[in-house]
PDB file of N, CA and C in Angstrom:
ATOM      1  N   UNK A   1     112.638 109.040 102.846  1.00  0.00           N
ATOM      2  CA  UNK A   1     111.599 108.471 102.030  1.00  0.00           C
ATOM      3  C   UNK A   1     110.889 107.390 102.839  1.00  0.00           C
ATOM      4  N   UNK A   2     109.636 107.495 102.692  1.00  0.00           N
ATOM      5  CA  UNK A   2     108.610 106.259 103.372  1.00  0.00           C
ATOM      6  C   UNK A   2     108.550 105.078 102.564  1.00  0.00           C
ATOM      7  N   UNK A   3     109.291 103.853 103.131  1.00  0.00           N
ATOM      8  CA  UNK A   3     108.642 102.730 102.256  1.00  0.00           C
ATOM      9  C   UNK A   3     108.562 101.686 102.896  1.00  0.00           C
ATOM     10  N   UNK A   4     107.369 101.244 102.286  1.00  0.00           N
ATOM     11  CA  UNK A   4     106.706  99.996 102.286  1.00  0.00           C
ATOM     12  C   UNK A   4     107.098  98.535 101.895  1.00  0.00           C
ATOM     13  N   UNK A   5     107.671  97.365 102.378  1.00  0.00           N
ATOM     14  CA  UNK A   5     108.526  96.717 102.205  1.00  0.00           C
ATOM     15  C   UNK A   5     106.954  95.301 102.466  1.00  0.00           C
ATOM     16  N   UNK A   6     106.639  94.640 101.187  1.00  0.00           N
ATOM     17  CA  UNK A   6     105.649  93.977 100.857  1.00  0.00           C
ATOM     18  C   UNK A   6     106.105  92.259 100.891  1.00  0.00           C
ATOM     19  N   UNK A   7     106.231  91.269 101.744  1.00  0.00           N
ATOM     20  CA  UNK A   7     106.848  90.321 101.700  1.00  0.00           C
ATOM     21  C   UNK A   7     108.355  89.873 102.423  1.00  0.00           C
ATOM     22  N   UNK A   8     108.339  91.186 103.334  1.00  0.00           N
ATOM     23  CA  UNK A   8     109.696  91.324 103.952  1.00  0.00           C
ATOM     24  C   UNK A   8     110.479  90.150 104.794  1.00  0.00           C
ATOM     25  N   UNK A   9     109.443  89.345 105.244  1.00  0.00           N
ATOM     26  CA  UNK A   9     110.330  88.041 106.220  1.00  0.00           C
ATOM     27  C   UNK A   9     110.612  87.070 105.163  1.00  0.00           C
ATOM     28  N   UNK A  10     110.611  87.172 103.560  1.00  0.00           N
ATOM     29  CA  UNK A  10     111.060  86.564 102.848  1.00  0.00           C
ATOM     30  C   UNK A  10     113.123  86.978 102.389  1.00  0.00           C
ATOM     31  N   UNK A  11     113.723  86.152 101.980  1.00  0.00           N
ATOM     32  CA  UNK A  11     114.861  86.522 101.458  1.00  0.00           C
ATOM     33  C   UNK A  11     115.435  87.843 100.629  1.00  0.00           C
ATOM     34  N   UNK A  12     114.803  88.347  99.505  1.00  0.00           N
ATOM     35  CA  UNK A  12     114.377  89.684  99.185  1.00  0.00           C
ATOM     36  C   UNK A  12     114.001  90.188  99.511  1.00  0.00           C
ATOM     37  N   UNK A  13     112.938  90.593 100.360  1.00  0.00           N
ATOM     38  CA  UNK A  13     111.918  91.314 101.241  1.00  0.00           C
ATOM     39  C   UNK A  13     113.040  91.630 102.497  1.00  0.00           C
ATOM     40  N   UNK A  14     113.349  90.466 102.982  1.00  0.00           N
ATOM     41  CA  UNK A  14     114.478  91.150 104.429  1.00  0.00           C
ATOM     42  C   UNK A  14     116.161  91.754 104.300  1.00  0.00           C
ATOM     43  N   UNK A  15     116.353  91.353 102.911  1.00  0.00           N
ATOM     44  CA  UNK A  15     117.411  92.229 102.390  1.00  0.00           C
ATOM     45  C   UNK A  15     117.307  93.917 102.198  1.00  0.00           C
ATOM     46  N   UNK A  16     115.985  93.676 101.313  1.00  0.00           N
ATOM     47  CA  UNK A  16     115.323  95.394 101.025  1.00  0.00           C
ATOM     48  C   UNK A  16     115.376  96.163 102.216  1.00  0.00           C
ATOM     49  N   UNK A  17     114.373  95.498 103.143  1.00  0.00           N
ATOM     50  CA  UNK A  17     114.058  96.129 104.322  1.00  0.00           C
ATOM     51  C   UNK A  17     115.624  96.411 105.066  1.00  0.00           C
ATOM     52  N   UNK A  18     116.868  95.642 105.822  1.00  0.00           N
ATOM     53  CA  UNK A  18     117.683  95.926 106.026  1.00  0.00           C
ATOM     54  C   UNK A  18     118.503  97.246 105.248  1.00  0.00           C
ATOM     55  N   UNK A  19     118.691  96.975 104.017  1.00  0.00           N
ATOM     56  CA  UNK A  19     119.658  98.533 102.756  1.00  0.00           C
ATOM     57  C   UNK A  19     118.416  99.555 103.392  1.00  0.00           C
ATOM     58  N   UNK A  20     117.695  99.194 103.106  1.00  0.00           N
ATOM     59  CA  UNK A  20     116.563 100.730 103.552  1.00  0.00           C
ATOM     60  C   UNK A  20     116.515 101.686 104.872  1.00  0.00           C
ATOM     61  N   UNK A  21     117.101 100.424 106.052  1.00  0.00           N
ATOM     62  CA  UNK A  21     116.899 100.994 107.415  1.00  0.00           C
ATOM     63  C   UNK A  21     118.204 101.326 107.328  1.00  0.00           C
ATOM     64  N   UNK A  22     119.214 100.749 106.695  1.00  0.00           N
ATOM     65  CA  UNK A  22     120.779 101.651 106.940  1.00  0.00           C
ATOM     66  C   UNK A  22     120.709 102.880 106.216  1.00  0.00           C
ATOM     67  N   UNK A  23     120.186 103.078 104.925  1.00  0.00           N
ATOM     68  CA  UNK A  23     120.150 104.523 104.257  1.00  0.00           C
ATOM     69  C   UNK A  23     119.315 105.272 104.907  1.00  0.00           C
ATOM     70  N   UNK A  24     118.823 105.221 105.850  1.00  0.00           N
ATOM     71  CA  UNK A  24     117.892 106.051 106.418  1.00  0.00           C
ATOM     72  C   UNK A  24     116.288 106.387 105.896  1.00  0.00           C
ATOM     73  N   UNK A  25     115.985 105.143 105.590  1.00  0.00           N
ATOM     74  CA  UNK A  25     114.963 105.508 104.682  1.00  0.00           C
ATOM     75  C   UNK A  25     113.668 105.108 106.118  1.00  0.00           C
ATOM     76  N   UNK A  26     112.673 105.869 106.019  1.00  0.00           N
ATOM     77  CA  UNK A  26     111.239 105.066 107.416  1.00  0.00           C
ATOM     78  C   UNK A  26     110.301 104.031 106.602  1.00  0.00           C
ATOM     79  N   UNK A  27     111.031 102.777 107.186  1.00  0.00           N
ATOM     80  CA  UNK A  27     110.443 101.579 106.516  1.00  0.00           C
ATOM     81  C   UNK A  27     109.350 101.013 107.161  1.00  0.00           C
ATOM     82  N   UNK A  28     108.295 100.317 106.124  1.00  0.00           N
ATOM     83  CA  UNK A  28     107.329  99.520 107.302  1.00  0.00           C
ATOM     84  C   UNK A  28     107.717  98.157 106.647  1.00  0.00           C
ATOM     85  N   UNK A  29     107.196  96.996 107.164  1.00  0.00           N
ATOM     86  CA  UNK A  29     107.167  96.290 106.942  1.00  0.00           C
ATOM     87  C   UNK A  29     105.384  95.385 106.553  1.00  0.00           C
ATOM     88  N   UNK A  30     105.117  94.545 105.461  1.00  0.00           N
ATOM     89  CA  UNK A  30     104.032  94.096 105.942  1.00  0.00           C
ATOM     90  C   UNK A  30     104.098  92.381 105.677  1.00  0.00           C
ATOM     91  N   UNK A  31     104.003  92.310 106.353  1.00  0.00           N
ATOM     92  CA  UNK A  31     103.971  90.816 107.194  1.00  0.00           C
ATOM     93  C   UNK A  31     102.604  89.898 107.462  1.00  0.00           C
ATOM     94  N   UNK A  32     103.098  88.486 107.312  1.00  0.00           N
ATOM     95  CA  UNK A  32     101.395  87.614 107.726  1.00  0.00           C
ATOM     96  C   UNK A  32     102.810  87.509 109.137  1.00  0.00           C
ATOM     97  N   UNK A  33     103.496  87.077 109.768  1.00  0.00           N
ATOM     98  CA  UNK A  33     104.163  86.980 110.856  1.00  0.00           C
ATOM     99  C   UNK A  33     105.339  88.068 111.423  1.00  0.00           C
ATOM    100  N   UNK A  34     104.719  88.615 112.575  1.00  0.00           N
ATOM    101  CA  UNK A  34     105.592  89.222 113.097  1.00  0.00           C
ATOM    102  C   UNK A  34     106.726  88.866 113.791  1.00  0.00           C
ATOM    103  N   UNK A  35     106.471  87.859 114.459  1.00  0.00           N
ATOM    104  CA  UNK A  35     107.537  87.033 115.293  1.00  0.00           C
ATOM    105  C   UNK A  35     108.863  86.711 114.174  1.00  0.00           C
ATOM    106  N   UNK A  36     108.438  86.081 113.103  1.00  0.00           N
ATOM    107  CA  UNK A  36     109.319  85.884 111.741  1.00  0.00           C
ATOM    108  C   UNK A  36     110.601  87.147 111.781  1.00  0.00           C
ATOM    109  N   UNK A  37     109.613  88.397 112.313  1.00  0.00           N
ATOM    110  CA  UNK A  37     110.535  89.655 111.475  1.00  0.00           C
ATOM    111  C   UNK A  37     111.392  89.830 112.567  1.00  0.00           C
ATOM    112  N   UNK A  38     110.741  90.188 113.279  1.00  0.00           N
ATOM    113  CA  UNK A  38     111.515  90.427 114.701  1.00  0.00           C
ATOM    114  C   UNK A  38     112.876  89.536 115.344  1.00  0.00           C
ATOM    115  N   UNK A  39     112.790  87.691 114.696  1.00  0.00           N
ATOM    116  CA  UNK A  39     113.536  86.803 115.029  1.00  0.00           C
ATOM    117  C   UNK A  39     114.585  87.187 113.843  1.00  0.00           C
ATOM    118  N   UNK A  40     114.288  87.661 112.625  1.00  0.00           N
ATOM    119  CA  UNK A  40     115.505  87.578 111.432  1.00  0.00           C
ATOM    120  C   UNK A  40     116.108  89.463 112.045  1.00  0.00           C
ATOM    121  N   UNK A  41     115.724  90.271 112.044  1.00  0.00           N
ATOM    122  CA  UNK A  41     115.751  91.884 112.041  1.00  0.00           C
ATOM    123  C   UNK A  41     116.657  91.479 113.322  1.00  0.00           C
ATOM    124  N   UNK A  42     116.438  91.259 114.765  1.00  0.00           N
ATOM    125  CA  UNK A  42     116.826  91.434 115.991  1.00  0.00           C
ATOM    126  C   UNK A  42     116.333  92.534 116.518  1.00  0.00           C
ATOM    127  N   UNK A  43     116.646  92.960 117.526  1.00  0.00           N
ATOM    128  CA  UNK A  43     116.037  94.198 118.701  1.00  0.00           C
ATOM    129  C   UNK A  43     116.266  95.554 117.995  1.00  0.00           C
ATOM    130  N   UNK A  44     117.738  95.410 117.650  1.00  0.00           N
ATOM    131  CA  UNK A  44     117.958  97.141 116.993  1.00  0.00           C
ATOM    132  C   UNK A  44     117.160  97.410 116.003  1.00  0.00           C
ATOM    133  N   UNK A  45     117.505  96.673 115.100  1.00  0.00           N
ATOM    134  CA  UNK A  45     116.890  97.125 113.440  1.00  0.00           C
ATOM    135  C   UNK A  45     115.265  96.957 113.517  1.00  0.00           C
ATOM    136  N   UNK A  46     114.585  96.185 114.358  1.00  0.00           N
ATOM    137  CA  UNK A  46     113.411  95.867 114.610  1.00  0.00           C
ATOM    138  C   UNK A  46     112.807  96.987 115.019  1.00  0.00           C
ATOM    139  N   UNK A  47     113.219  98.214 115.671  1.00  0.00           N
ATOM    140  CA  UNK A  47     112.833  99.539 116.324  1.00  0.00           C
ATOM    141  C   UNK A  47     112.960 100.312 115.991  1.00  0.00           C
ATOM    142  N   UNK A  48     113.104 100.422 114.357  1.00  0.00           N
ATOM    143  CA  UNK A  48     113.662 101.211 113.295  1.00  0.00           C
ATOM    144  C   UNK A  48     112.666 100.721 112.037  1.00  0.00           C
ATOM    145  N   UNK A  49     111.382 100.120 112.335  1.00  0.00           N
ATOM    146  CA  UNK A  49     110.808  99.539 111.584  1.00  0.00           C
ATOM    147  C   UNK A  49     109.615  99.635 112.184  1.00  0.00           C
ATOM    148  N   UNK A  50     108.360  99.985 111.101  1.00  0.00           N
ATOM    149  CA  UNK A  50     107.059  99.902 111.319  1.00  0.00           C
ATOM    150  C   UNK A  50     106.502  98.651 110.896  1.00  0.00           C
ATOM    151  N   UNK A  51     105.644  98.070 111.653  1.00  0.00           N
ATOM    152  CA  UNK A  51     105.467  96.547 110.623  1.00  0.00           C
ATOM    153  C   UNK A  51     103.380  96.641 111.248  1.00  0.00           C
ATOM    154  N   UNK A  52     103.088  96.021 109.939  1.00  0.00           N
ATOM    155  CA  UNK A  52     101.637  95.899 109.340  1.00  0.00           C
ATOM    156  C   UNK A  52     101.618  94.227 109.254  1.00  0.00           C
ATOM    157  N   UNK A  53     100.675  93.968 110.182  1.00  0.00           N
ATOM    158  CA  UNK A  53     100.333  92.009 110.029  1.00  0.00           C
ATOM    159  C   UNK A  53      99.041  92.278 109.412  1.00  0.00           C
ATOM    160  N   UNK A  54      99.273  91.635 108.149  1.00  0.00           N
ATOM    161  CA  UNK A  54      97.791  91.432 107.558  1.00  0.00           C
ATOM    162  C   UNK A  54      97.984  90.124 106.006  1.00  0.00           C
ATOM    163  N   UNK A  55      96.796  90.489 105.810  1.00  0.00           N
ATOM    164  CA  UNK A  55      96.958  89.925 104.345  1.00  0.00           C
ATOM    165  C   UNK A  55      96.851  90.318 103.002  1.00  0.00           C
ATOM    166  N   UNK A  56      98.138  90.017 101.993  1.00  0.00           N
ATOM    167  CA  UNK A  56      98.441  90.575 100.933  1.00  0.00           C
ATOM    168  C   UNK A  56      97.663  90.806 100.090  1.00  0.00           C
ATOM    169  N   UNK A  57      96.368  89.567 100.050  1.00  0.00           N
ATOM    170  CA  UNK A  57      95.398  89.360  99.611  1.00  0.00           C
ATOM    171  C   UNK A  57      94.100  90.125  99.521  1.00  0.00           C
ATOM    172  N   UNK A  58      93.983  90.859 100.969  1.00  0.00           N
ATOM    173  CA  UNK A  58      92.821  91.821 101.107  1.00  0.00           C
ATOM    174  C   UNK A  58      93.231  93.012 100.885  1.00  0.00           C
ATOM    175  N   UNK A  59      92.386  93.802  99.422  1.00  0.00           N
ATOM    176  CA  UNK A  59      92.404  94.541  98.656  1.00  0.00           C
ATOM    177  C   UNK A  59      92.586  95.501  99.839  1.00  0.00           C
ATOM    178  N   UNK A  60      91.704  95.833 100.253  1.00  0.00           N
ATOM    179  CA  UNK A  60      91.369  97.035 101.922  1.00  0.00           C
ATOM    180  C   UNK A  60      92.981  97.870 102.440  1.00  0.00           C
ATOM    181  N   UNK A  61      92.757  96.205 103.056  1.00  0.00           N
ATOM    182  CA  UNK A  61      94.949  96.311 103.928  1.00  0.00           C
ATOM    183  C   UNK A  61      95.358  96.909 103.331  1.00  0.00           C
ATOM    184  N   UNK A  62      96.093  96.171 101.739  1.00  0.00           N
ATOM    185  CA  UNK A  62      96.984  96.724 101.377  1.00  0.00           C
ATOM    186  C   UNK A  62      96.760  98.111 101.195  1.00  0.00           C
ATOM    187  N   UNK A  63      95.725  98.268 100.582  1.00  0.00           N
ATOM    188  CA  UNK A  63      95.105 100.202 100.221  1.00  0.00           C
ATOM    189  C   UNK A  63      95.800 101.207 101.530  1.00  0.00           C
ATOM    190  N   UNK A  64      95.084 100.748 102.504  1.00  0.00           N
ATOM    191  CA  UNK A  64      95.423 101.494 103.890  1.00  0.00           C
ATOM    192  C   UNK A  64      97.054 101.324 103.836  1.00  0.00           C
ATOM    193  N   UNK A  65      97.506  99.975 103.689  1.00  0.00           N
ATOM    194  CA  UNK A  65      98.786 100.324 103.798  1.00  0.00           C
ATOM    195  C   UNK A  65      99.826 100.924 102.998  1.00  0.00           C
ATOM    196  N   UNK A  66      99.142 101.009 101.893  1.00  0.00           N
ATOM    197  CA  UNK A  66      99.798 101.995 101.101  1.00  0.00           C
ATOM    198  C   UNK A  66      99.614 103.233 101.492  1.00  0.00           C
ATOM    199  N   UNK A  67      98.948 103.967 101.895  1.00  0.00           N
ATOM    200  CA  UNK A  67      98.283 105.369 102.561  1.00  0.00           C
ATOM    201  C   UNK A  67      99.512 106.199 102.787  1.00  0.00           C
ATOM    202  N   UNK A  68     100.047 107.134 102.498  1.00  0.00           N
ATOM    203  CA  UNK A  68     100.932 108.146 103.281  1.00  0.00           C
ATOM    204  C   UNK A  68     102.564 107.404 102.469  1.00  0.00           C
ATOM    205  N   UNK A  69     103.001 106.528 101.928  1.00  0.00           N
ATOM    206  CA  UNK A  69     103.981 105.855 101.680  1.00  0.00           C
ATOM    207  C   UNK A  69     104.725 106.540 100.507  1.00  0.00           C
ATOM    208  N   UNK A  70     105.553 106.857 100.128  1.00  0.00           N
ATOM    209  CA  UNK A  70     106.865 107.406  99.020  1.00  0.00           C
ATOM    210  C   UNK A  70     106.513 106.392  97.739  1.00  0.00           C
ATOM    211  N   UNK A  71     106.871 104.886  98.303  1.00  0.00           N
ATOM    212  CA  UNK A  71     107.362 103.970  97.542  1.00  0.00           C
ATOM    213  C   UNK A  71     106.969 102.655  98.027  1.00  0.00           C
ATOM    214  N   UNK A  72     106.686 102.055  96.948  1.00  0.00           N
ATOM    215  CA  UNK A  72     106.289 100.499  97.900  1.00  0.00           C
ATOM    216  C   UNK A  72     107.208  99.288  96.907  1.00  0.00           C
ATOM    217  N   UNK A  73     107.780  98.177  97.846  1.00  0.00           N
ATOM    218  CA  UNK A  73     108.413  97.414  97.011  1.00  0.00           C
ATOM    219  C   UNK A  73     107.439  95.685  97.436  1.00  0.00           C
ATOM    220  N   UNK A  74     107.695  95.275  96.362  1.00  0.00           N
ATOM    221  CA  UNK A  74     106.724  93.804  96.342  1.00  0.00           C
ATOM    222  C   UNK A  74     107.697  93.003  96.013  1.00  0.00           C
ATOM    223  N   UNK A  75     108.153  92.109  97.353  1.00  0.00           N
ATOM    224  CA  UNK A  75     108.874  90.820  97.364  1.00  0.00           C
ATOM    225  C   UNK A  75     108.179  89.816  97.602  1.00  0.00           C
ATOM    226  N   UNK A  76     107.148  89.294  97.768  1.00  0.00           N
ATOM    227  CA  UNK A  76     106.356  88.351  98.582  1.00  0.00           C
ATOM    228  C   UNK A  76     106.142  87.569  97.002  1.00  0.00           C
ATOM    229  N   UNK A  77     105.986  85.665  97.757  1.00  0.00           N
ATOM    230  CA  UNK A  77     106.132  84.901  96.413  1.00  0.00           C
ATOM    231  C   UNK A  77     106.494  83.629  97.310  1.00  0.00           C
ATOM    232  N   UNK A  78     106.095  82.628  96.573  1.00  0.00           N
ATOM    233  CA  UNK A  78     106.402  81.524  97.096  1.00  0.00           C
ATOM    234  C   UNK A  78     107.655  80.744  96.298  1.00  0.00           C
ATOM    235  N   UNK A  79     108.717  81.356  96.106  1.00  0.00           N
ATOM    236  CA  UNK A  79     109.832  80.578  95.430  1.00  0.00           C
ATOM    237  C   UNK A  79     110.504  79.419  95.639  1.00  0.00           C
ATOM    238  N   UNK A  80     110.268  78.893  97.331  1.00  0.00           N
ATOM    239  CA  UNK A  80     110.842  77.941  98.139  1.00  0.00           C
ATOM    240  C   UNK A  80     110.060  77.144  97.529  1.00  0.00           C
ATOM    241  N   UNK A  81     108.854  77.140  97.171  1.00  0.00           N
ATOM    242  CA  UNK A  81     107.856  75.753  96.242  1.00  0.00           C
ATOM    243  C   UNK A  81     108.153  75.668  95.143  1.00  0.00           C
ATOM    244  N   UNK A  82     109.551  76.537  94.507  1.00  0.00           N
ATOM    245  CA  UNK A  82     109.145  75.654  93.073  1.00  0.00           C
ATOM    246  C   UNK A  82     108.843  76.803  92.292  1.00  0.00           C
ATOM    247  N   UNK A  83     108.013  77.943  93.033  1.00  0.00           N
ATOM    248  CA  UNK A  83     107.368  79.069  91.668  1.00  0.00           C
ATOM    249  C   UNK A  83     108.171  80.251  91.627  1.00  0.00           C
ATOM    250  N   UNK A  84     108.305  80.862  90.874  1.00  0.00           N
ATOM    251  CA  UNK A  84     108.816  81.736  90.591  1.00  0.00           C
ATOM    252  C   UNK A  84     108.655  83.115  91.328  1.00  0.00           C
ATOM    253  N   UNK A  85     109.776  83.730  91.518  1.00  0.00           N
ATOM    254  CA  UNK A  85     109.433  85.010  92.515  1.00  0.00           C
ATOM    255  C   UNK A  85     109.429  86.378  91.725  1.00  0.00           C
ATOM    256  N   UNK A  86     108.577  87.161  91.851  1.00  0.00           N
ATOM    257  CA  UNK A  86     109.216  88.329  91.189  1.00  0.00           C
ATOM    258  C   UNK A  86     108.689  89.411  92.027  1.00  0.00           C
ATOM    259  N   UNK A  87     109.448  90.904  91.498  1.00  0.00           N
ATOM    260  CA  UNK A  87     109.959  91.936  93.015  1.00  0.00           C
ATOM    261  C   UNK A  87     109.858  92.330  92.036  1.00  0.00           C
ATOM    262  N   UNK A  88     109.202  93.551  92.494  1.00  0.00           N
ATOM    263  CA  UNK A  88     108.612  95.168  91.837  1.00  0.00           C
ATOM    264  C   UNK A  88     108.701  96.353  92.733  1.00  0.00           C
ATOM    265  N   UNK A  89     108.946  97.307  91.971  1.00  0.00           N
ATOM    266  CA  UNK A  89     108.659  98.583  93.367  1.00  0.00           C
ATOM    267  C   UNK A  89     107.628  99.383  92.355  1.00  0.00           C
ATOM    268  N   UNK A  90     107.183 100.226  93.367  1.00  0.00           N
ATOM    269  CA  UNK A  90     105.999 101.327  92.640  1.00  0.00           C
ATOM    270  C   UNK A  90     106.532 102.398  93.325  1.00  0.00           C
ATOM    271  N   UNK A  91     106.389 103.656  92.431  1.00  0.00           N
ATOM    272  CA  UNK A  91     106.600 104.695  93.129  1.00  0.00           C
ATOM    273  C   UNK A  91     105.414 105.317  93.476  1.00  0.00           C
ATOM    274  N   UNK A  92     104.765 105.465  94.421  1.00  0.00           N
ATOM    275  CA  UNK A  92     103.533 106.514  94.776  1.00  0.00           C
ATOM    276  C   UNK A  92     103.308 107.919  94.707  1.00  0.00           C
TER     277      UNK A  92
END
């Protein structure tokens, strides 16, 4: 299954993404920092991962990055401030 892992260098987001690359699932990642993913993931699991730098914000990105995908999960959220996080998946 193809999925899309929305907020991944966050705490939920890099959990998802990890269970996904061990079940064998072809994950991307989408990311405002790549360096972030690459420093938490390491070399192996990092090469087992497609990753998209953009912003969550521009309607466009995400569209394209949804393109071709199984499933998309939405972890991204600013919970470390105070607000509340919430995680969704969609099935496509």
């Amino acid at each position: 299954m193809k999925i899309i892992v929305f907020g991944a260098t966050g705490n939920t987001g890099r959990r998802v993404l990890e269970q996904g690359i061990k079940m064998g699932h072809e994950m991307t990642a989408f990311v405002r920092n790549s360096e972030k993913l690459y420093d938490q993931l390491g070399e192996h699991s990092a090469k087992h991962v497609k990753v998209i730098v953009d912003n969550i914000m521009d309607p466009v990105s995400v569209s394209e990055a949804l393109a071709h995908q199984d499933a998309a999960i939405i972890a991204a959220g600013n919970a470390g401030q105070g607000k509340s996080l919430s995680v969704s998946s969609i099935t496509l």
